[in-house]
C-alpha atoms as a PDB file:
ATOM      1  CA  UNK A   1     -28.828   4.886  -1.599  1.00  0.00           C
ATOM      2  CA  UNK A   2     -25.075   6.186  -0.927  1.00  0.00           C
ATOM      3  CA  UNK A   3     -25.869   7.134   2.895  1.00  0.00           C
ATOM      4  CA  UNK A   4     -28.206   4.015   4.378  1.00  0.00           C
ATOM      5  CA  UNK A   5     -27.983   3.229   7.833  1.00  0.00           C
ATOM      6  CA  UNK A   6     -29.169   3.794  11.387  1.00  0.00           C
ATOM      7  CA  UNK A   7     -29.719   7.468  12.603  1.00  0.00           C
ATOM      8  CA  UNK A   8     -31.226   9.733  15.672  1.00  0.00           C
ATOM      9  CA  UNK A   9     -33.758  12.451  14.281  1.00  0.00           C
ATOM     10  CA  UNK A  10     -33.790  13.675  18.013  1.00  0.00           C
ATOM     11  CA  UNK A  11     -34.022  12.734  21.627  1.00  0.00           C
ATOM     12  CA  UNK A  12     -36.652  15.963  22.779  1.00  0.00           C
ATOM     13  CA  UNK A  13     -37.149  16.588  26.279  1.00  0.00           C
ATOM     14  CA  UNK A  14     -41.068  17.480  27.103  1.00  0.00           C
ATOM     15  CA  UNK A  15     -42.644  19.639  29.479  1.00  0.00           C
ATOM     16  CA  UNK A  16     -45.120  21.861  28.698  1.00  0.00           C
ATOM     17  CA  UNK A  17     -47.545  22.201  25.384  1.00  0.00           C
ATOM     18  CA  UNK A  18     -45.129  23.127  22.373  1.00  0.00           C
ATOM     19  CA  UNK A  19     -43.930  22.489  19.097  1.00  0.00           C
ATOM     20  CA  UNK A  20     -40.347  20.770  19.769  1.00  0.00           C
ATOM     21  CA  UNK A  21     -38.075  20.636  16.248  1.00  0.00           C
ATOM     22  CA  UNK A  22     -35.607  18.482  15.849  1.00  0.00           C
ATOM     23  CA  UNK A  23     -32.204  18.865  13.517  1.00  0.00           C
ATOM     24  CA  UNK A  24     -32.370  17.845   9.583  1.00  0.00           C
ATOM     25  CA  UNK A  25     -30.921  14.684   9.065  1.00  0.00           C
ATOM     26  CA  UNK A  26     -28.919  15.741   5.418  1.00  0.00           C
ATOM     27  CA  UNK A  27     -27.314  13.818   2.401  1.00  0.00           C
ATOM     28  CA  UNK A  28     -29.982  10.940   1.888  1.00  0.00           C
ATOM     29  CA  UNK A  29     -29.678  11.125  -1.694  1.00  0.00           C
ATOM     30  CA  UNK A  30     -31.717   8.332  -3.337  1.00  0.00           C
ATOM     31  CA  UNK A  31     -33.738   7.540  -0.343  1.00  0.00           C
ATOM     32  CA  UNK A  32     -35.984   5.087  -0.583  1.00  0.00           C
ATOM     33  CA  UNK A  33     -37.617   3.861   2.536  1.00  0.00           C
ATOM     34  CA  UNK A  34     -37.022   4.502   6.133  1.00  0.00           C
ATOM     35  CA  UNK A  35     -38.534   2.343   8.999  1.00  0.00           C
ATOM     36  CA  UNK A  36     -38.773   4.495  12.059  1.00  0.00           C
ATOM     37  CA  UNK A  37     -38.806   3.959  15.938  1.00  0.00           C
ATOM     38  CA  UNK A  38     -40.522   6.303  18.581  1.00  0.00           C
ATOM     39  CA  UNK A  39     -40.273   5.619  22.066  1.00  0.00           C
ATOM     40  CA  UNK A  40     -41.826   8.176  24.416  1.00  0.00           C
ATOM     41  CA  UNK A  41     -41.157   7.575  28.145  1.00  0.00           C
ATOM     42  CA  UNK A  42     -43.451   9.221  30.378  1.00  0.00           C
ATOM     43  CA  UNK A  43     -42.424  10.952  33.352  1.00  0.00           C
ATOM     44  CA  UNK A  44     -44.200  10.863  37.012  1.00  0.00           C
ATOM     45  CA  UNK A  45     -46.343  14.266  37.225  1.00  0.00           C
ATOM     46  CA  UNK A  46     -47.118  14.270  33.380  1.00  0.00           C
ATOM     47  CA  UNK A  47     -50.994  15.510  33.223  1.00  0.00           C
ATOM     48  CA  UNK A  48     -53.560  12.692  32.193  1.00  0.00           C
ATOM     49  CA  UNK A  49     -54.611  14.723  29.283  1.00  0.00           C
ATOM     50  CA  UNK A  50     -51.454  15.033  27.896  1.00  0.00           C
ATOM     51  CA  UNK A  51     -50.532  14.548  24.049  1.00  0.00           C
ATOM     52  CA  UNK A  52     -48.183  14.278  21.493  1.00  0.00           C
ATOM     53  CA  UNK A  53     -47.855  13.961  17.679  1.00  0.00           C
ATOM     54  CA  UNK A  54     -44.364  12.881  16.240  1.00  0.00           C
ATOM     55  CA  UNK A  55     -44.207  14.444  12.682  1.00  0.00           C
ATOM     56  CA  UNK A  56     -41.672  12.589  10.179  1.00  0.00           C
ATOM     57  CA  UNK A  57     -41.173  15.045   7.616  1.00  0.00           C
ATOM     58  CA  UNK A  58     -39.304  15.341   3.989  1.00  0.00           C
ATOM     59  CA  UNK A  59     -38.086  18.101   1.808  1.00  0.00           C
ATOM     60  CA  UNK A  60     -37.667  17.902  -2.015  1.00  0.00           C
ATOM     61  CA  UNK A  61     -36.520  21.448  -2.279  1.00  0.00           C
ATOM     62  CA  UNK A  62     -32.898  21.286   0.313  1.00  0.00           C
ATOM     63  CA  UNK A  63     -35.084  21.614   3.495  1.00  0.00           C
ATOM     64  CA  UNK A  64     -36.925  25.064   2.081  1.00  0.00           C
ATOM     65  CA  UNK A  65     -40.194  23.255   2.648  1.00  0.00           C
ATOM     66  CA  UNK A  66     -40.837  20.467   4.452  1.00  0.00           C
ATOM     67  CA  UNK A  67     -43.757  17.649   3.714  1.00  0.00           C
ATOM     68  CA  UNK A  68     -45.180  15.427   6.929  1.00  0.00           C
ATOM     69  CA  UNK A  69     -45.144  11.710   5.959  1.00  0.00           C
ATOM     70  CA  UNK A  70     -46.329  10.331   8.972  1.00  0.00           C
ATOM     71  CA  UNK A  71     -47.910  11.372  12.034  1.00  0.00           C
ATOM     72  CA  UNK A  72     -47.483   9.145  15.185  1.00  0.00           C
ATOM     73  CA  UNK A  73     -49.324   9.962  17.930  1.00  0.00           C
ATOM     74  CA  UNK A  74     -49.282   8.956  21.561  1.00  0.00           C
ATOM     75  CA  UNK A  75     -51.112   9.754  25.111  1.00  0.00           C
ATOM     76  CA  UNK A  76     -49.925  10.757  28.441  1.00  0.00           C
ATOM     77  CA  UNK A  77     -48.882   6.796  29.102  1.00  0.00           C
ATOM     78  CA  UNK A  78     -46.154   7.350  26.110  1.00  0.00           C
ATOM     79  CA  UNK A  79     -44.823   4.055  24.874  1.00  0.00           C
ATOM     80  CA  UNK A  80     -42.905   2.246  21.313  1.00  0.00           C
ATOM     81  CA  UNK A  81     -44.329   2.991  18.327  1.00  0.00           C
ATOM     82  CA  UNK A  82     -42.412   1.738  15.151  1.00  0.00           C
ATOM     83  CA  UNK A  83     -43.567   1.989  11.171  1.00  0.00           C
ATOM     84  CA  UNK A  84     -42.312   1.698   7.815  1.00  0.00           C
ATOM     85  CA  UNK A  85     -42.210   4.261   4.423  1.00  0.00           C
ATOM     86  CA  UNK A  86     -41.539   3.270   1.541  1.00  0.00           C
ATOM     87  CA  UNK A  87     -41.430   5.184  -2.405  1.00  0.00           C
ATOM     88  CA  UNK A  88     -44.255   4.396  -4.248  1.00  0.00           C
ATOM     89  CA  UNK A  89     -46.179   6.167  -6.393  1.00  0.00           C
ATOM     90  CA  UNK A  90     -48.490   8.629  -5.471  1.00  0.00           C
ATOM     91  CA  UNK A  91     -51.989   8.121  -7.810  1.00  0.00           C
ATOM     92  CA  UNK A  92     -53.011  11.953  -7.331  1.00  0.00           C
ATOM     93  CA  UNK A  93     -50.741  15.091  -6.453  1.00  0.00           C
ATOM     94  CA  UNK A  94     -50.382  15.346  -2.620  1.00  0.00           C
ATOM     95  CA  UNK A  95     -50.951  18.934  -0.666  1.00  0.00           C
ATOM     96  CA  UNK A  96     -47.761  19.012   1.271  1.00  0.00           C
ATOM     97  CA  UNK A  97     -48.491  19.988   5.205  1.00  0.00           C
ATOM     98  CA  UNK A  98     -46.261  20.560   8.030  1.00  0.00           C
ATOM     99  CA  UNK A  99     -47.275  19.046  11.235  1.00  0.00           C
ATOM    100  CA  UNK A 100     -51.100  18.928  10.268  1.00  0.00           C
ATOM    101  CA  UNK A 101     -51.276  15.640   8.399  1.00  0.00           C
ATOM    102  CA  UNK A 102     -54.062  13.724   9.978  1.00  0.00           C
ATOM    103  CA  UNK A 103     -56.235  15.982  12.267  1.00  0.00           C
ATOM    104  CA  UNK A 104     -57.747  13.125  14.598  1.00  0.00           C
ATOM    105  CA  UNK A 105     -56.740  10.930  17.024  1.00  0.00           C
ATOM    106  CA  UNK A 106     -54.958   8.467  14.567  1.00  0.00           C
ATOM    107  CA  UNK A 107     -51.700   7.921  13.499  1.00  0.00           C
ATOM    108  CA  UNK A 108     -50.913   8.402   9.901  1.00  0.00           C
ATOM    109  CA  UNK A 109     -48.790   7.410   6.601  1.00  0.00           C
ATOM    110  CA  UNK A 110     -48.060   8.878   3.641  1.00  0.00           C
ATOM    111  CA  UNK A 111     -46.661   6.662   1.150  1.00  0.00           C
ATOM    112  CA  UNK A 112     -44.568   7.430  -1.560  1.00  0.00           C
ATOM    113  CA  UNK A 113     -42.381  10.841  -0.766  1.00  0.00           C
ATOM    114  CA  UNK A 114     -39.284  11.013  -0.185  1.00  0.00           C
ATOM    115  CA  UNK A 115     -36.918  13.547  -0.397  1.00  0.00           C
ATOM    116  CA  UNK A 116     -33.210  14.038   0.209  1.00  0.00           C
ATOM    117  CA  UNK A 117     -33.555  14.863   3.865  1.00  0.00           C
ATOM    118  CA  UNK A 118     -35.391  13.558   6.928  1.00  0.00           C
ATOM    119  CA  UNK A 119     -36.835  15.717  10.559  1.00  0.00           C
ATOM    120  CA  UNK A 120     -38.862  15.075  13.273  1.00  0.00           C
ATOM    121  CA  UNK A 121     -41.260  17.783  14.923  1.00  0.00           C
ATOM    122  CA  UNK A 122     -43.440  16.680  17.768  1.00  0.00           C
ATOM    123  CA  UNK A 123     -46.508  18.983  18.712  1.00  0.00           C
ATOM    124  CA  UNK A 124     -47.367  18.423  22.779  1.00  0.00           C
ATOM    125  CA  UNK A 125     -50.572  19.277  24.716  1.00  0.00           C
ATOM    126  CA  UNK A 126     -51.153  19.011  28.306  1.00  0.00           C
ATOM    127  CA  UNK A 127     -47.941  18.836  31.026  1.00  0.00           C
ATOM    128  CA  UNK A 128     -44.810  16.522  30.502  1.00  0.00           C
ATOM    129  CA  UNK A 129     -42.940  15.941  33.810  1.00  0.00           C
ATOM    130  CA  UNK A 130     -40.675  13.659  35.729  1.00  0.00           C
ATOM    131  CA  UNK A 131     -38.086  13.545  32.768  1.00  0.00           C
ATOM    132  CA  UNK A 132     -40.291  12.850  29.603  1.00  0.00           C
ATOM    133  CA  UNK A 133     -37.844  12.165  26.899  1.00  0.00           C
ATOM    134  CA  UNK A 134     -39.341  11.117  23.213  1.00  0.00           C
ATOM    135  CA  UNK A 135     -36.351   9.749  20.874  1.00  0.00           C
ATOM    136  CA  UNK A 136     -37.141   9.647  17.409  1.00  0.00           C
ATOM    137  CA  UNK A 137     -34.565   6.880  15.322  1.00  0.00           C
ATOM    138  CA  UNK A 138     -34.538   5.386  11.547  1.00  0.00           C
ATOM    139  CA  UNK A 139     -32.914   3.288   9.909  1.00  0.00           C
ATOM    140  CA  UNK A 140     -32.936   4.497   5.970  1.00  0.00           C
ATOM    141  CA  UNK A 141     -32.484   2.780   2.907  1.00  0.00           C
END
């Protein structure tokens, strides 16, 4: 890969239930794995039935579609999630979705896309308050 290293997908500042989209990170030609770091600090006031899924997304096609390949999901306590994607094959053709992989409470992988280009979209439910900041970093390879 000519571009590996360490890189912020986002730092996203929650409050209320949205969709929050982060910049494309660009120029990963030849990507092929990523380990990832969420860390989503709670602030005083967030609502105990608060939510959030962090979406890792792709794109084959220069960001005209994007593909979720993992979901990571956390509660109104927040914490440090971290996982690892690599390129493998896929043995049947994958339905590409955009912040729906995984409809239950679980967190998710899908292995073996990767595209040229990396974002992060986290979905909220419930209130964020007191500061709630979610960063989203990977280091790519």
């Amino acid at each position: 890969m000519d571009n590996s290293g360490s890189f912020s997908l986002g730092d996203f500042s929650l409050t209320v239930a949205n969709t929050y989209d982060g910049l494309p990170l660009e120029d990963l030609d030849g990507l092929r794995g990523l380990t990832a770091q969420v860390v989503l600090q709670a602030g005083d006031g967030t609502s105990d039935d608060a939510t959030a899924a962090v979406y890792l997304k792709t794109s084959i096609d220069q960001g005209q579609r994007w593909c979720d390949i993992a979901v990571i999901r956390f509660d109104a306590d927040g914490g440090v999630q971290i996982a690892t994607i690599e390129v493998e094959s896929t043995p049947t053709p994958v339905s590409p979705t955009t912040n729906a992989l995984a409809d239950d409470s679980n967190s998710a992988i899908v292995a073996g896309i990767m595209g040229d280009r990396l974002m992060a979209s986290i979905l909220t439910t419930g209130t964020w308050a007191g500061q709630t900041v979610a960063s989203v970093r990977v280091c790519v390879r």
